[in-house]
PDB file of N, CA and C in Angstrom:
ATOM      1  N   UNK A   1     -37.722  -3.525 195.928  1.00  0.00           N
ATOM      2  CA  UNK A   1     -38.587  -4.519 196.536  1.00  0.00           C
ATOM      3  C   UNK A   1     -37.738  -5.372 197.479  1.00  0.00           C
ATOM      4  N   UNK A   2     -38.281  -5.422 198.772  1.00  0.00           N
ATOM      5  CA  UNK A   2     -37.106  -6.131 199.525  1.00  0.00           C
ATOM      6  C   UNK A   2     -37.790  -8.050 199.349  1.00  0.00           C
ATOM      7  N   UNK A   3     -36.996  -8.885 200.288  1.00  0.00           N
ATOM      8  CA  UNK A   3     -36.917 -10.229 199.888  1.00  0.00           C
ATOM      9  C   UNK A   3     -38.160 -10.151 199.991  1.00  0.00           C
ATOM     10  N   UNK A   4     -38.707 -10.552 201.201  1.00  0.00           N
ATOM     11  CA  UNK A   4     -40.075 -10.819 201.950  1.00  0.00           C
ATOM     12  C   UNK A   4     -41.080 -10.260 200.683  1.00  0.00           C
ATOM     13  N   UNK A   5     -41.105  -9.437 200.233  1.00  0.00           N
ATOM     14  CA  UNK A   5     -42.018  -8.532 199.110  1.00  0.00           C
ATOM     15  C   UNK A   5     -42.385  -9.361 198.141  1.00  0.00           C
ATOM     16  N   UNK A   6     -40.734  -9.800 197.326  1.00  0.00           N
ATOM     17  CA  UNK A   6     -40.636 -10.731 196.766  1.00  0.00           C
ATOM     18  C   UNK A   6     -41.154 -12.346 196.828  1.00  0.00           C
ATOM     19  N   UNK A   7     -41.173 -13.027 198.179  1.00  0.00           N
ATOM     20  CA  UNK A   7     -41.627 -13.971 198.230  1.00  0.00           C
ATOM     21  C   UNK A   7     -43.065 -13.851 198.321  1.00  0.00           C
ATOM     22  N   UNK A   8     -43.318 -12.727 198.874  1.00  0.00           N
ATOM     23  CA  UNK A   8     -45.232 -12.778 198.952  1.00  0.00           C
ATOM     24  C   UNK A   8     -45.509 -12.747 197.654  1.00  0.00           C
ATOM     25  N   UNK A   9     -44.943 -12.094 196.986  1.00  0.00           N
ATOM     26  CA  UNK A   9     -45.788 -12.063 195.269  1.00  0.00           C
ATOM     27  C   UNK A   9     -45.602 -12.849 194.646  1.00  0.00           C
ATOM     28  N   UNK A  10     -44.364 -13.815 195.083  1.00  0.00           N
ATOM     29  CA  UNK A  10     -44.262 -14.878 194.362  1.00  0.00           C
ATOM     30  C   UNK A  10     -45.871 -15.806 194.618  1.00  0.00           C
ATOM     31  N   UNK A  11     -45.258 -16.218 195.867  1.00  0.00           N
ATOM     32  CA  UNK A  11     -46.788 -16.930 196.624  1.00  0.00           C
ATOM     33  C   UNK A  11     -48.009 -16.949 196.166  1.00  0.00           C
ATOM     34  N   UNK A  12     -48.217 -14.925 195.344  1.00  0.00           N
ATOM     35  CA  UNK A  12     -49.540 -14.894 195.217  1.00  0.00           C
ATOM     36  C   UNK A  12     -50.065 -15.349 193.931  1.00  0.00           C
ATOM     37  N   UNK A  13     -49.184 -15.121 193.105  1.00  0.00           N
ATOM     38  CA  UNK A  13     -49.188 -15.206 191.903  1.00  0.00           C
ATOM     39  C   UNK A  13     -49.587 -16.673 191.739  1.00  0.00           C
ATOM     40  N   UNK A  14     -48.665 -18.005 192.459  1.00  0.00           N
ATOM     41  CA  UNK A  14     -48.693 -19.182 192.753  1.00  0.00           C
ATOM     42  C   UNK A  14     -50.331 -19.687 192.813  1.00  0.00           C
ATOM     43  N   UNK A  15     -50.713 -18.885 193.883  1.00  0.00           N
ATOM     44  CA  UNK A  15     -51.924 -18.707 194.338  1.00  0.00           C
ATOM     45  C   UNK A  15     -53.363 -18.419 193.610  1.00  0.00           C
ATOM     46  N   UNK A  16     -52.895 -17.475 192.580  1.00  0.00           N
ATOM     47  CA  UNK A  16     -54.204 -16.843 191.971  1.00  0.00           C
ATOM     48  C   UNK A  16     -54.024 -17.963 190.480  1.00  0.00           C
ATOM     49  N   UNK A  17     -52.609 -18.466 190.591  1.00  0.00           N
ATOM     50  CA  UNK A  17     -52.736 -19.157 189.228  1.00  0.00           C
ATOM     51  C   UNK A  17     -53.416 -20.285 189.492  1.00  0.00           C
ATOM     52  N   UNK A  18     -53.282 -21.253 190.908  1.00  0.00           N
ATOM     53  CA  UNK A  18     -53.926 -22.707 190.798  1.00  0.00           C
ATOM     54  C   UNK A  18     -55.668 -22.102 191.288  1.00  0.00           C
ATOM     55  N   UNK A  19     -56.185 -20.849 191.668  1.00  0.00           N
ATOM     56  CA  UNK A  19     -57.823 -20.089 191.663  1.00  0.00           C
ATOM     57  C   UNK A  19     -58.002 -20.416 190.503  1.00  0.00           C
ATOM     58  N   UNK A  20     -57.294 -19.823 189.675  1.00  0.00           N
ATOM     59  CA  UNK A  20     -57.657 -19.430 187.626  1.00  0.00           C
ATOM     60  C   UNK A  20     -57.878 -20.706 187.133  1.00  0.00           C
ATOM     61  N   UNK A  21     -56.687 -21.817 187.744  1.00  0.00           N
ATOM     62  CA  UNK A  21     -57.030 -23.054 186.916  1.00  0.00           C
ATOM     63  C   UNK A  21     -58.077 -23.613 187.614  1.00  0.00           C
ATOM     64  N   UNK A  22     -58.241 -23.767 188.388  1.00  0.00           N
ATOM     65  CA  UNK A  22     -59.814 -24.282 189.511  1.00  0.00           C
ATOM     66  C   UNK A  22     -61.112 -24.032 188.660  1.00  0.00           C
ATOM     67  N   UNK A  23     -61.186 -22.165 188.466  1.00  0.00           N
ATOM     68  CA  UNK A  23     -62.293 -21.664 188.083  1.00  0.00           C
ATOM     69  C   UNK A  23     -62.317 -22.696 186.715  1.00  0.00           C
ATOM     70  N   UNK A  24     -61.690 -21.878 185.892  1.00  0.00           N
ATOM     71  CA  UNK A  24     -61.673 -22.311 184.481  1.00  0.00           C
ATOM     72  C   UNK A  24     -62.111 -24.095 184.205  1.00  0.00           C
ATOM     73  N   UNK A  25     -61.814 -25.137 185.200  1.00  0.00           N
ATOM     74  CA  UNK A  25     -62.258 -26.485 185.267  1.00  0.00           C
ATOM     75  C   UNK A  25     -63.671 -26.006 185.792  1.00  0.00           C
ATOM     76  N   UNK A  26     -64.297 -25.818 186.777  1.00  0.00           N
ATOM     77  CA  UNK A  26     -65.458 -25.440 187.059  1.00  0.00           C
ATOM     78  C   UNK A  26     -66.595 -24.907 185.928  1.00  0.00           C
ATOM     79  N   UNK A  27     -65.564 -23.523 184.919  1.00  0.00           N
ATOM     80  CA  UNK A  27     -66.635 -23.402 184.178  1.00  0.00           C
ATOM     81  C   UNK A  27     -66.734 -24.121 183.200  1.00  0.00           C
ATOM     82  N   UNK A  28     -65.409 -24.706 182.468  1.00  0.00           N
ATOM     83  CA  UNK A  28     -65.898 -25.537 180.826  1.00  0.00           C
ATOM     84  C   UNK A  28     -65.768 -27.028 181.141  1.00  0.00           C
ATOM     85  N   UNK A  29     -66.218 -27.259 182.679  1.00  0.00           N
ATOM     86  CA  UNK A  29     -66.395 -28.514 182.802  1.00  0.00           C
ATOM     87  C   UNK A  29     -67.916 -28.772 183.822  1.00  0.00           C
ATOM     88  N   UNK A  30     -68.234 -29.471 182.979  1.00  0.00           N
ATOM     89  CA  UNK A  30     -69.619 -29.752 184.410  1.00  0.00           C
ATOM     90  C   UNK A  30     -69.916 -30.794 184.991  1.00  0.00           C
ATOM     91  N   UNK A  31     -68.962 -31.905 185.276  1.00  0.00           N
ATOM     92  CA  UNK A  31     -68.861 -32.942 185.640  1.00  0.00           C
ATOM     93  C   UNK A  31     -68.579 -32.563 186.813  1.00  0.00           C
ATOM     94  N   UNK A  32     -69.534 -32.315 188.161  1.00  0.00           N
ATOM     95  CA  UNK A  32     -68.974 -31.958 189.540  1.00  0.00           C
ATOM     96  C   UNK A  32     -68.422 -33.106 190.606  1.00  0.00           C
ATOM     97  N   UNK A  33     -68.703 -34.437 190.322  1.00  0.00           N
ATOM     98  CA  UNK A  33     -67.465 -35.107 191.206  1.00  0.00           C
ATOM     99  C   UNK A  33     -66.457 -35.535 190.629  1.00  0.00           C
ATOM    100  N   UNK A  34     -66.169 -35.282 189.090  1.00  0.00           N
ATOM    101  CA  UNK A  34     -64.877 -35.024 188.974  1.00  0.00           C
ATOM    102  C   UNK A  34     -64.573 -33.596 189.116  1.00  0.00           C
ATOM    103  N   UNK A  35     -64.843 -32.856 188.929  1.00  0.00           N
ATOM    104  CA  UNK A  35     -64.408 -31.394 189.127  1.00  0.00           C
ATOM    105  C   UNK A  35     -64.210 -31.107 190.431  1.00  0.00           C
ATOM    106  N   UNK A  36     -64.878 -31.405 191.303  1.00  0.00           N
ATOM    107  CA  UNK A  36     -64.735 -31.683 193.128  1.00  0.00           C
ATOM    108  C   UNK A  36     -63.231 -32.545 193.131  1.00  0.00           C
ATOM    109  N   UNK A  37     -62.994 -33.557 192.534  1.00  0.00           N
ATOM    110  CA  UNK A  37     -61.595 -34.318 192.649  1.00  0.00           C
ATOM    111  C   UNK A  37     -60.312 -33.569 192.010  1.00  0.00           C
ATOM    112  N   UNK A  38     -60.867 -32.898 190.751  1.00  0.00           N
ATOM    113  CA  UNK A  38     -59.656 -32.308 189.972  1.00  0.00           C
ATOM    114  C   UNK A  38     -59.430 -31.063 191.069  1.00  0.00           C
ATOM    115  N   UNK A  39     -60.366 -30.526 191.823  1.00  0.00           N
ATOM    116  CA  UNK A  39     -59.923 -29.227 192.062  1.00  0.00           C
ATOM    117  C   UNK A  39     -58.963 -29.401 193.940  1.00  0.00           C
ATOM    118  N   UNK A  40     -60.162 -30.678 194.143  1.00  0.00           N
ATOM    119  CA  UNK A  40     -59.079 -31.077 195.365  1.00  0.00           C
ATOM    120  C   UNK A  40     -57.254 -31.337 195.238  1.00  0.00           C
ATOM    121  N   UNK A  41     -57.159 -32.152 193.836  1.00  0.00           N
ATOM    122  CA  UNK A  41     -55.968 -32.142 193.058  1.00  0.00           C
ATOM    123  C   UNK A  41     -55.375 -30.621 193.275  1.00  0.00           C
ATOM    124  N   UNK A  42     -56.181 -29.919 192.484  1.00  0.00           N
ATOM    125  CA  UNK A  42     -54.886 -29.108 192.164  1.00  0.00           C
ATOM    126  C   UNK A  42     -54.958 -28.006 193.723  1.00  0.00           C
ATOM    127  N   UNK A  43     -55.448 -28.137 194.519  1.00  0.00           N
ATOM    128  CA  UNK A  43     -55.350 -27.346 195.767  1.00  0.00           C
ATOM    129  C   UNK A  43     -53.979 -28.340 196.556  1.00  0.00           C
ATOM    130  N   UNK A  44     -54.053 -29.901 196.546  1.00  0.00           N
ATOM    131  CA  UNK A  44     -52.333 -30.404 197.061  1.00  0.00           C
ATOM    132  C   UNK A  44     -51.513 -30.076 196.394  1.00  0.00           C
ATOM    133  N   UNK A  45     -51.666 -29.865 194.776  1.00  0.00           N
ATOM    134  CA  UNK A  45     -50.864 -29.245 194.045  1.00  0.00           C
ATOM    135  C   UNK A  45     -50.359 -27.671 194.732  1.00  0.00           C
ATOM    136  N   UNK A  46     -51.119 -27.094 194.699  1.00  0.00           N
ATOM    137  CA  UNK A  46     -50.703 -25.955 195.086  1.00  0.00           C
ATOM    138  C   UNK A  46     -50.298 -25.511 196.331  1.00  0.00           C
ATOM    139  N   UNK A  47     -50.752 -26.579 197.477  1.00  0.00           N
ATOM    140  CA  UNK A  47     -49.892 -26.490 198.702  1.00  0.00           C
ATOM    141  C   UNK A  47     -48.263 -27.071 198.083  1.00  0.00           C
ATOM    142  N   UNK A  48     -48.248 -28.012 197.598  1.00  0.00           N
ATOM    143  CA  UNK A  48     -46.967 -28.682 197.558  1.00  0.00           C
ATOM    144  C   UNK A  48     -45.831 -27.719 196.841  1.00  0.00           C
ATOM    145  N   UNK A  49     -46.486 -27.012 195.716  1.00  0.00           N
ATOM    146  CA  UNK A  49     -45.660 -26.222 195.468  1.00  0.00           C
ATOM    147  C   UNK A  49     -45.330 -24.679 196.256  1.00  0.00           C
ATOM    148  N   UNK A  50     -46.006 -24.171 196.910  1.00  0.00           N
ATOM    149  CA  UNK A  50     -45.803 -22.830 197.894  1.00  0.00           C
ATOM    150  C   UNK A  50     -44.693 -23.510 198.827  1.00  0.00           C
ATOM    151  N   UNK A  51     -44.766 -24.948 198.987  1.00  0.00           N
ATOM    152  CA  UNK A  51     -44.265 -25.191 200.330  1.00  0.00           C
ATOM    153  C   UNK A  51     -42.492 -25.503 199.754  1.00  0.00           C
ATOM    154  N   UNK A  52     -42.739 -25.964 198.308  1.00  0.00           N
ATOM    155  CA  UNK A  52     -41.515 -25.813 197.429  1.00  0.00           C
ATOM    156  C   UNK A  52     -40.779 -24.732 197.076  1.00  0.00           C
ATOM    157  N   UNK A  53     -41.571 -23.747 196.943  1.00  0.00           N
ATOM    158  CA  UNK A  53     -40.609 -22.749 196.970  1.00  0.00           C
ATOM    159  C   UNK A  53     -40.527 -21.795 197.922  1.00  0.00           C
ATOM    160  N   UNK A  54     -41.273 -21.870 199.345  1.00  0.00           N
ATOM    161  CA  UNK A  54     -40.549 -21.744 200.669  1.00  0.00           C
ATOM    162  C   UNK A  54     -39.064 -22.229 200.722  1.00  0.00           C
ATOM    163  N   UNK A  55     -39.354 -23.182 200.724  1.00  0.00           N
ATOM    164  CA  UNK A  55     -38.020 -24.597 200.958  1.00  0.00           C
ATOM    165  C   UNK A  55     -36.860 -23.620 199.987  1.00  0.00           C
ATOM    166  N   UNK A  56     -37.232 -23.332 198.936  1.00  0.00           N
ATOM    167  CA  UNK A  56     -35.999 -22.945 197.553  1.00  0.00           C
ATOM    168  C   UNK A  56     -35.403 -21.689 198.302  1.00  0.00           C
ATOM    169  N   UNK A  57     -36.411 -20.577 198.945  1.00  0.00           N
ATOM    170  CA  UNK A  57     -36.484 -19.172 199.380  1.00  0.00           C
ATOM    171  C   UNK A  57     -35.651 -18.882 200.979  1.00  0.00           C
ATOM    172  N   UNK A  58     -35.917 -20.511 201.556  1.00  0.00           N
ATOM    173  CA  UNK A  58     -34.710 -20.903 202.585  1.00  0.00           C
ATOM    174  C   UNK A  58     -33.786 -20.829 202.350  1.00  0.00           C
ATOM    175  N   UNK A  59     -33.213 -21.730 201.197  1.00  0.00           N
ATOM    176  CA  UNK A  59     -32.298 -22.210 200.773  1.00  0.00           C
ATOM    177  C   UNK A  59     -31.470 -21.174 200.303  1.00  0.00           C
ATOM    178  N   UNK A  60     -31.919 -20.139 199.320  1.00  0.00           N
ATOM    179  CA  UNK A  60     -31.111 -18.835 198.882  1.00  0.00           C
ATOM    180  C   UNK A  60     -30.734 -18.080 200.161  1.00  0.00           C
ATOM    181  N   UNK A  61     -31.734 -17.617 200.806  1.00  0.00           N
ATOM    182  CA  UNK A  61     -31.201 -17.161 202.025  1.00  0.00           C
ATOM    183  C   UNK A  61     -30.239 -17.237 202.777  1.00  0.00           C
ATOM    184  N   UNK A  62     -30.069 -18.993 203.151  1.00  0.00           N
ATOM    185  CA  UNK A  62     -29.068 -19.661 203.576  1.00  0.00           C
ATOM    186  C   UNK A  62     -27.760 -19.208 202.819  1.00  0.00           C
ATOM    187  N   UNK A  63     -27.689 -19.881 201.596  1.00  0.00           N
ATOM    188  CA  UNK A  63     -26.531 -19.374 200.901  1.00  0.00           C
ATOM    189  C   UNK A  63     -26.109 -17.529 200.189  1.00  0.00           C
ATOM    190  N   UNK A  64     -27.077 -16.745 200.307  1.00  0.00           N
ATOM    191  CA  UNK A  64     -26.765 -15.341 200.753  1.00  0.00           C
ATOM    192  C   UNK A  64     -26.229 -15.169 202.122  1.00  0.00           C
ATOM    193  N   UNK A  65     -26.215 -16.094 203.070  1.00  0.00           N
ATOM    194  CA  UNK A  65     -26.334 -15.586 204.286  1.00  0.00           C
ATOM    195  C   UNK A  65     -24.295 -15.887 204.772  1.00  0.00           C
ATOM    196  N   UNK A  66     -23.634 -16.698 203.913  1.00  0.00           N
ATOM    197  CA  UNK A  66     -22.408 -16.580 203.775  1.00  0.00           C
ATOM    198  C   UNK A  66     -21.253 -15.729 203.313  1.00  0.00           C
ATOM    199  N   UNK A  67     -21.406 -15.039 203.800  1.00  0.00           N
ATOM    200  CA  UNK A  67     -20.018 -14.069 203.373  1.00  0.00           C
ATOM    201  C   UNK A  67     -18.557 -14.200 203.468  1.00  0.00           C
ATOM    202  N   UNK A  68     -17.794 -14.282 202.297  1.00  0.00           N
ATOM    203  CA  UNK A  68     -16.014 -14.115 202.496  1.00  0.00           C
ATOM    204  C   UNK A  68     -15.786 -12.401 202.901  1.00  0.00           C
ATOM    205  N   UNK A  69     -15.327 -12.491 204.331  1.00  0.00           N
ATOM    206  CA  UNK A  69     -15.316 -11.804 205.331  1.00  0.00           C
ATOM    207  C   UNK A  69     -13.438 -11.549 205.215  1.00  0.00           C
ATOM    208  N   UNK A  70     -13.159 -10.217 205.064  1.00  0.00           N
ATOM    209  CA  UNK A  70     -11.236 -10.433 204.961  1.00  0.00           C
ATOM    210  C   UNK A  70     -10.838 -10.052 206.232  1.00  0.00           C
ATOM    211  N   UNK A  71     -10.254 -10.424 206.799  1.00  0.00           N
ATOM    212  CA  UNK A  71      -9.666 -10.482 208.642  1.00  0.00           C
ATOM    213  C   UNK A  71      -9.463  -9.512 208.500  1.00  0.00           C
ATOM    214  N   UNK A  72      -8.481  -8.635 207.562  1.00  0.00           N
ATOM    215  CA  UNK A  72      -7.609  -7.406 207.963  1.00  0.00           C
ATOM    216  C   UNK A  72      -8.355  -6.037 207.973  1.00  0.00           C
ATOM    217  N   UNK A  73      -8.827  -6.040 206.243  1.00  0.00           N
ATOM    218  CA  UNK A  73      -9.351  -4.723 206.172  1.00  0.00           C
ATOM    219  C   UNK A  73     -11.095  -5.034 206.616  1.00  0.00           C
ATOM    220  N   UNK A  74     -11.539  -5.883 206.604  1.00  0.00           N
ATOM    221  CA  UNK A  74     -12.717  -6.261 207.326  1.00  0.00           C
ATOM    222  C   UNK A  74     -14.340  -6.159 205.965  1.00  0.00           C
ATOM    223  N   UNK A  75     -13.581  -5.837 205.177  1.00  0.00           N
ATOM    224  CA  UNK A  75     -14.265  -5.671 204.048  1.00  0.00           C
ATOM    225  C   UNK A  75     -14.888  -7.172 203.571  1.00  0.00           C
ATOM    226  N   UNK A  76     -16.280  -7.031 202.932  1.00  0.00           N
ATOM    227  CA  UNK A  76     -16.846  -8.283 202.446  1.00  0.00           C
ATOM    228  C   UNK A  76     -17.018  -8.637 201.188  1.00  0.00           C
ATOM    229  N   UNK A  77     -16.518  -9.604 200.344  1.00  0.00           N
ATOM    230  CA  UNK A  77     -16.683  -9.904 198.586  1.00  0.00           C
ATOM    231  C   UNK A  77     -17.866  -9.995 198.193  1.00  0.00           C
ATOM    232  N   UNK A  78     -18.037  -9.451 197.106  1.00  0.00           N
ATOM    233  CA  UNK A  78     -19.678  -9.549 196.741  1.00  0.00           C
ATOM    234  C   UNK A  78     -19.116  -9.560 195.015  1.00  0.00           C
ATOM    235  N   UNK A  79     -19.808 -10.465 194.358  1.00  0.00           N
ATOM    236  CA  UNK A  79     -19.471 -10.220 192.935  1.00  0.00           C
ATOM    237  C   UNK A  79     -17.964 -10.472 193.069  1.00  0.00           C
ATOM    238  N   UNK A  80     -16.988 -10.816 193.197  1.00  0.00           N
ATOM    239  CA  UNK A  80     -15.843 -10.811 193.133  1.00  0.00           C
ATOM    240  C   UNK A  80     -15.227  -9.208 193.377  1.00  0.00           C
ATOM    241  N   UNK A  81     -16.254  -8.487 194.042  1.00  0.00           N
ATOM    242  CA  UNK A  81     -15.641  -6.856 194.258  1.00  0.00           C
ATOM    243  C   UNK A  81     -15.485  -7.190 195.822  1.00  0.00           C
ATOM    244  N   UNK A  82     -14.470  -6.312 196.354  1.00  0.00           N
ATOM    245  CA  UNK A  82     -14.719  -6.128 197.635  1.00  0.00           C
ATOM    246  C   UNK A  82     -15.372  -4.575 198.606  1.00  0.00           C
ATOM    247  N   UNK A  83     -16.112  -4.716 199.278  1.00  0.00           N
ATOM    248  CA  UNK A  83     -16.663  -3.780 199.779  1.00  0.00           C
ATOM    249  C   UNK A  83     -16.756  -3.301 201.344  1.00  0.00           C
ATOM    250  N   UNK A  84     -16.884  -1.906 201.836  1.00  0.00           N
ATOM    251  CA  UNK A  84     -16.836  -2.284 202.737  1.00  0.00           C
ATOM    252  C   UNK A  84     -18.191  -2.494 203.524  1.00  0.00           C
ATOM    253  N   UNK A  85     -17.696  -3.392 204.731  1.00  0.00           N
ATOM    254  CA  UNK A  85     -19.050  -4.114 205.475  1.00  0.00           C
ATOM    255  C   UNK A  85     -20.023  -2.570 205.848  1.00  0.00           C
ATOM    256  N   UNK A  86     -20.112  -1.788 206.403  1.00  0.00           N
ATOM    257  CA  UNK A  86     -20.965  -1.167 206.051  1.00  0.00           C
ATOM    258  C   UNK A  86     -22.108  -0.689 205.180  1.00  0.00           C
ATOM    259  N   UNK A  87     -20.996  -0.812 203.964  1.00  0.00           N
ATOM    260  CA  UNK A  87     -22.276  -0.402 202.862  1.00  0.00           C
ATOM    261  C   UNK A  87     -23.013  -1.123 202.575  1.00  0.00           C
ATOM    262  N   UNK A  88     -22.200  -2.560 202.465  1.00  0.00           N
ATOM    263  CA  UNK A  88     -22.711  -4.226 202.274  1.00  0.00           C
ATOM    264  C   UNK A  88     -24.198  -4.393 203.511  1.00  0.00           C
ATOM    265  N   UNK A  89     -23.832  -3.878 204.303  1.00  0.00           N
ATOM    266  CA  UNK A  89     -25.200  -4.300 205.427  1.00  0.00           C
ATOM    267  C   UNK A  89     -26.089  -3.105 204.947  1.00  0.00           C
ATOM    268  N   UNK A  90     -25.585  -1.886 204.669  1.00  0.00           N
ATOM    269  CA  UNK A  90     -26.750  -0.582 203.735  1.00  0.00           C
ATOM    270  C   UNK A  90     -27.389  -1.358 202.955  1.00  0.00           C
ATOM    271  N   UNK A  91     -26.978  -1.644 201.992  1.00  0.00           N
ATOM    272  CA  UNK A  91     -27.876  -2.270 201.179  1.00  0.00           C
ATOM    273  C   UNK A  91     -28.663  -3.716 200.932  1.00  0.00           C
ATOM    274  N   UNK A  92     -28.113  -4.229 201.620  1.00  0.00           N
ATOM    275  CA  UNK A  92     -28.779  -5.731 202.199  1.00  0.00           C
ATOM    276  C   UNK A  92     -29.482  -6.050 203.069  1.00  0.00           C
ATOM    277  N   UNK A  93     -29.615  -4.292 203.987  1.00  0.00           N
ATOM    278  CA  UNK A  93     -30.443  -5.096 205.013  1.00  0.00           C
ATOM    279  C   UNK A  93     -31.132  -3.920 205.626  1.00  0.00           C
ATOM    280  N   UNK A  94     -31.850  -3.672 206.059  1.00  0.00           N
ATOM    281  CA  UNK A  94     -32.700  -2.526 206.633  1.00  0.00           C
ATOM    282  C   UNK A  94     -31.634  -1.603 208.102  1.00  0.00           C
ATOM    283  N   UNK A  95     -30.626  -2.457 208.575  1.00  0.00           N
ATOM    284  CA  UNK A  95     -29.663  -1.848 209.365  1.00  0.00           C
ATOM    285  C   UNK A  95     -29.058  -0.295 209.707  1.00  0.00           C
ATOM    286  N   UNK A  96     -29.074   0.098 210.503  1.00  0.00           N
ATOM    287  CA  UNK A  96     -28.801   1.493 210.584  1.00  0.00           C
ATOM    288  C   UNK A  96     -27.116   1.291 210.928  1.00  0.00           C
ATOM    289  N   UNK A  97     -25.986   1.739 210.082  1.00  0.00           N
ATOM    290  CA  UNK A  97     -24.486   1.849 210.591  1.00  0.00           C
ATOM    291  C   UNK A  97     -24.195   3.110 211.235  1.00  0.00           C
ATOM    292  N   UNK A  98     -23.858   2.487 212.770  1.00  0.00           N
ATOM    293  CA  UNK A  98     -23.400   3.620 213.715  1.00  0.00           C
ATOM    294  C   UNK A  98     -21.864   3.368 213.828  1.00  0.00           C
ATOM    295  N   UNK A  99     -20.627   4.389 213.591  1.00  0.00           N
ATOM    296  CA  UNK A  99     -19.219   4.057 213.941  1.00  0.00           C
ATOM    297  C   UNK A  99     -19.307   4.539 214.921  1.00  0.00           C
ATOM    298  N   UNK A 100     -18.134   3.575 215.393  1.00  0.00           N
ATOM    299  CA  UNK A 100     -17.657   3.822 217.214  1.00  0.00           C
ATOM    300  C   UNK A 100     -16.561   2.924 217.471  1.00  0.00           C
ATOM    301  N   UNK A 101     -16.527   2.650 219.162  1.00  0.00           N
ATOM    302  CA  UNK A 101     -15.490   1.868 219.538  1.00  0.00           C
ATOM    303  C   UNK A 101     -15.594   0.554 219.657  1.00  0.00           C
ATOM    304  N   UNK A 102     -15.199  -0.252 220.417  1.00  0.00           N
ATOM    305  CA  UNK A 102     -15.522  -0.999 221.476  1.00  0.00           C
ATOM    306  C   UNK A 102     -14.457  -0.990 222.531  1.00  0.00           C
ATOM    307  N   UNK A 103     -15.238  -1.240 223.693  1.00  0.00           N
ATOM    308  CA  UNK A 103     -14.042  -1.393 224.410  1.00  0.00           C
ATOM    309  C   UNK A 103     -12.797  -1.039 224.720  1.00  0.00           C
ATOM    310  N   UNK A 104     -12.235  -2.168 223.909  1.00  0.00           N
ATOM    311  CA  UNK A 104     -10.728  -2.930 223.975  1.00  0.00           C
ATOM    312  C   UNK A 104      -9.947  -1.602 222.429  1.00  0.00           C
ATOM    313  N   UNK A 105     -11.042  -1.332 221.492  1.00  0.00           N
ATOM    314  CA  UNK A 105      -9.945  -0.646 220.447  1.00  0.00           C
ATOM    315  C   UNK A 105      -9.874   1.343 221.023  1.00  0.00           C
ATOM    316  N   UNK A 106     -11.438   1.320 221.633  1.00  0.00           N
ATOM    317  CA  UNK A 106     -11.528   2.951 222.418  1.00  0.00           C
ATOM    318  C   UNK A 106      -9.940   2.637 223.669  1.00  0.00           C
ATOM    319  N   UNK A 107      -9.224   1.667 224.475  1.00  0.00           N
ATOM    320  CA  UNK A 107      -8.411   1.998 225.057  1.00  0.00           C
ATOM    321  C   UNK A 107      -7.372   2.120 224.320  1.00  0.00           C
ATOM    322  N   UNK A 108      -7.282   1.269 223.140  1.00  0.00           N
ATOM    323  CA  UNK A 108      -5.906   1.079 222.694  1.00  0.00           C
ATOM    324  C   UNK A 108      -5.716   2.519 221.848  1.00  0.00           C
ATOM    325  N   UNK A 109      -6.710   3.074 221.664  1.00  0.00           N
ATOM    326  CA  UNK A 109      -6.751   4.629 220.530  1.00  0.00           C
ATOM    327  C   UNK A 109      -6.205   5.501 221.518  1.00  0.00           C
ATOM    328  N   UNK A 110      -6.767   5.530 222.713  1.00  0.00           N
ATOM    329  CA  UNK A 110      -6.804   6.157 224.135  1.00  0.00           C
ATOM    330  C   UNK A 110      -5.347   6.697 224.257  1.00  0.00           C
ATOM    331  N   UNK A 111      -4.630   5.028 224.481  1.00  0.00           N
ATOM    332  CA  UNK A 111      -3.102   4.454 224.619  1.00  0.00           C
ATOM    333  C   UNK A 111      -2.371   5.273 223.412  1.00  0.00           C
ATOM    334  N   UNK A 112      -2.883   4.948 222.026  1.00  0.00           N
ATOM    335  CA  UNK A 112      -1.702   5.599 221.253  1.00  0.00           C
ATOM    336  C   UNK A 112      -1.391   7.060 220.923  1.00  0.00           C
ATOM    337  N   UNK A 113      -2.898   7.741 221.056  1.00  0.00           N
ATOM    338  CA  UNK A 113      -2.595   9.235 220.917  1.00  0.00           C
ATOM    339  C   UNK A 113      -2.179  10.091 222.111  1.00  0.00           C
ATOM    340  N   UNK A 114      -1.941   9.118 223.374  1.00  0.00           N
ATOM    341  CA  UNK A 114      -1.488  10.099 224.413  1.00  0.00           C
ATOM    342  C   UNK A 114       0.388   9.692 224.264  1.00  0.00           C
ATOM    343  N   UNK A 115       0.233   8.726 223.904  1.00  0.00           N
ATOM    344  CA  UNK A 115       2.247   8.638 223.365  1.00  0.00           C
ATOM    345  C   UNK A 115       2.685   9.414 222.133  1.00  0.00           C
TER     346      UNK A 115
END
């Protein structure tokens, strides 16, 4: 299940739970301008919280979104393992890994296998 998957079902679930509690006041209650007030209640309720755990679903993101990156071998820590950035973006991210050059390392390869 990727993130996005995850946050929608969170959402929905969020969603169908403050419906369930709505209904359920509606049916074993028949007081309709309080039941009109309780249910207005729990509908800010239930914006306030979707919009809470947006905010939380930022926030992880954000701090997934930091990686200890090693200069040399270029590899990224995950779990206290190190891996390399390739596989790390395989599985984290819908990314297709193409190897190649750039530039500056296609001349310098260029440079060392003709010496």
């Amino acid at each position: 299940m990727m993130k996005g998957d995850f946050r929608r079902s969170i959402v929905l679930v969020q969603i169908l739970g403050f419906i369930g509690t709505i209904v359920l006041i509606w049916v074993f209650d028949r007081d309709t301008v309080g039941d009109i007030v309780m249910s207005g209640f729990i509908c800010v309720l239930c914006i306030v919280a979707i919009l809470a755990i947006d905010r939380s679903f930022q926030r992880v993101n954000y701090l997934e979104g930091l990686l200890n990156f090693c200069r040399s071998c270029k590899r990224v820590e995950v779990r206290e393992n190190w891996i390399a950035i390739d596989r790390y973006l395989a599985k984290h991210s819908d990314v297709k890994i193409l190897h190649g050059y750039c530039p500056e390392c296609s001349a310098k390869q260029l440079r060392e296998t003709k010496s």
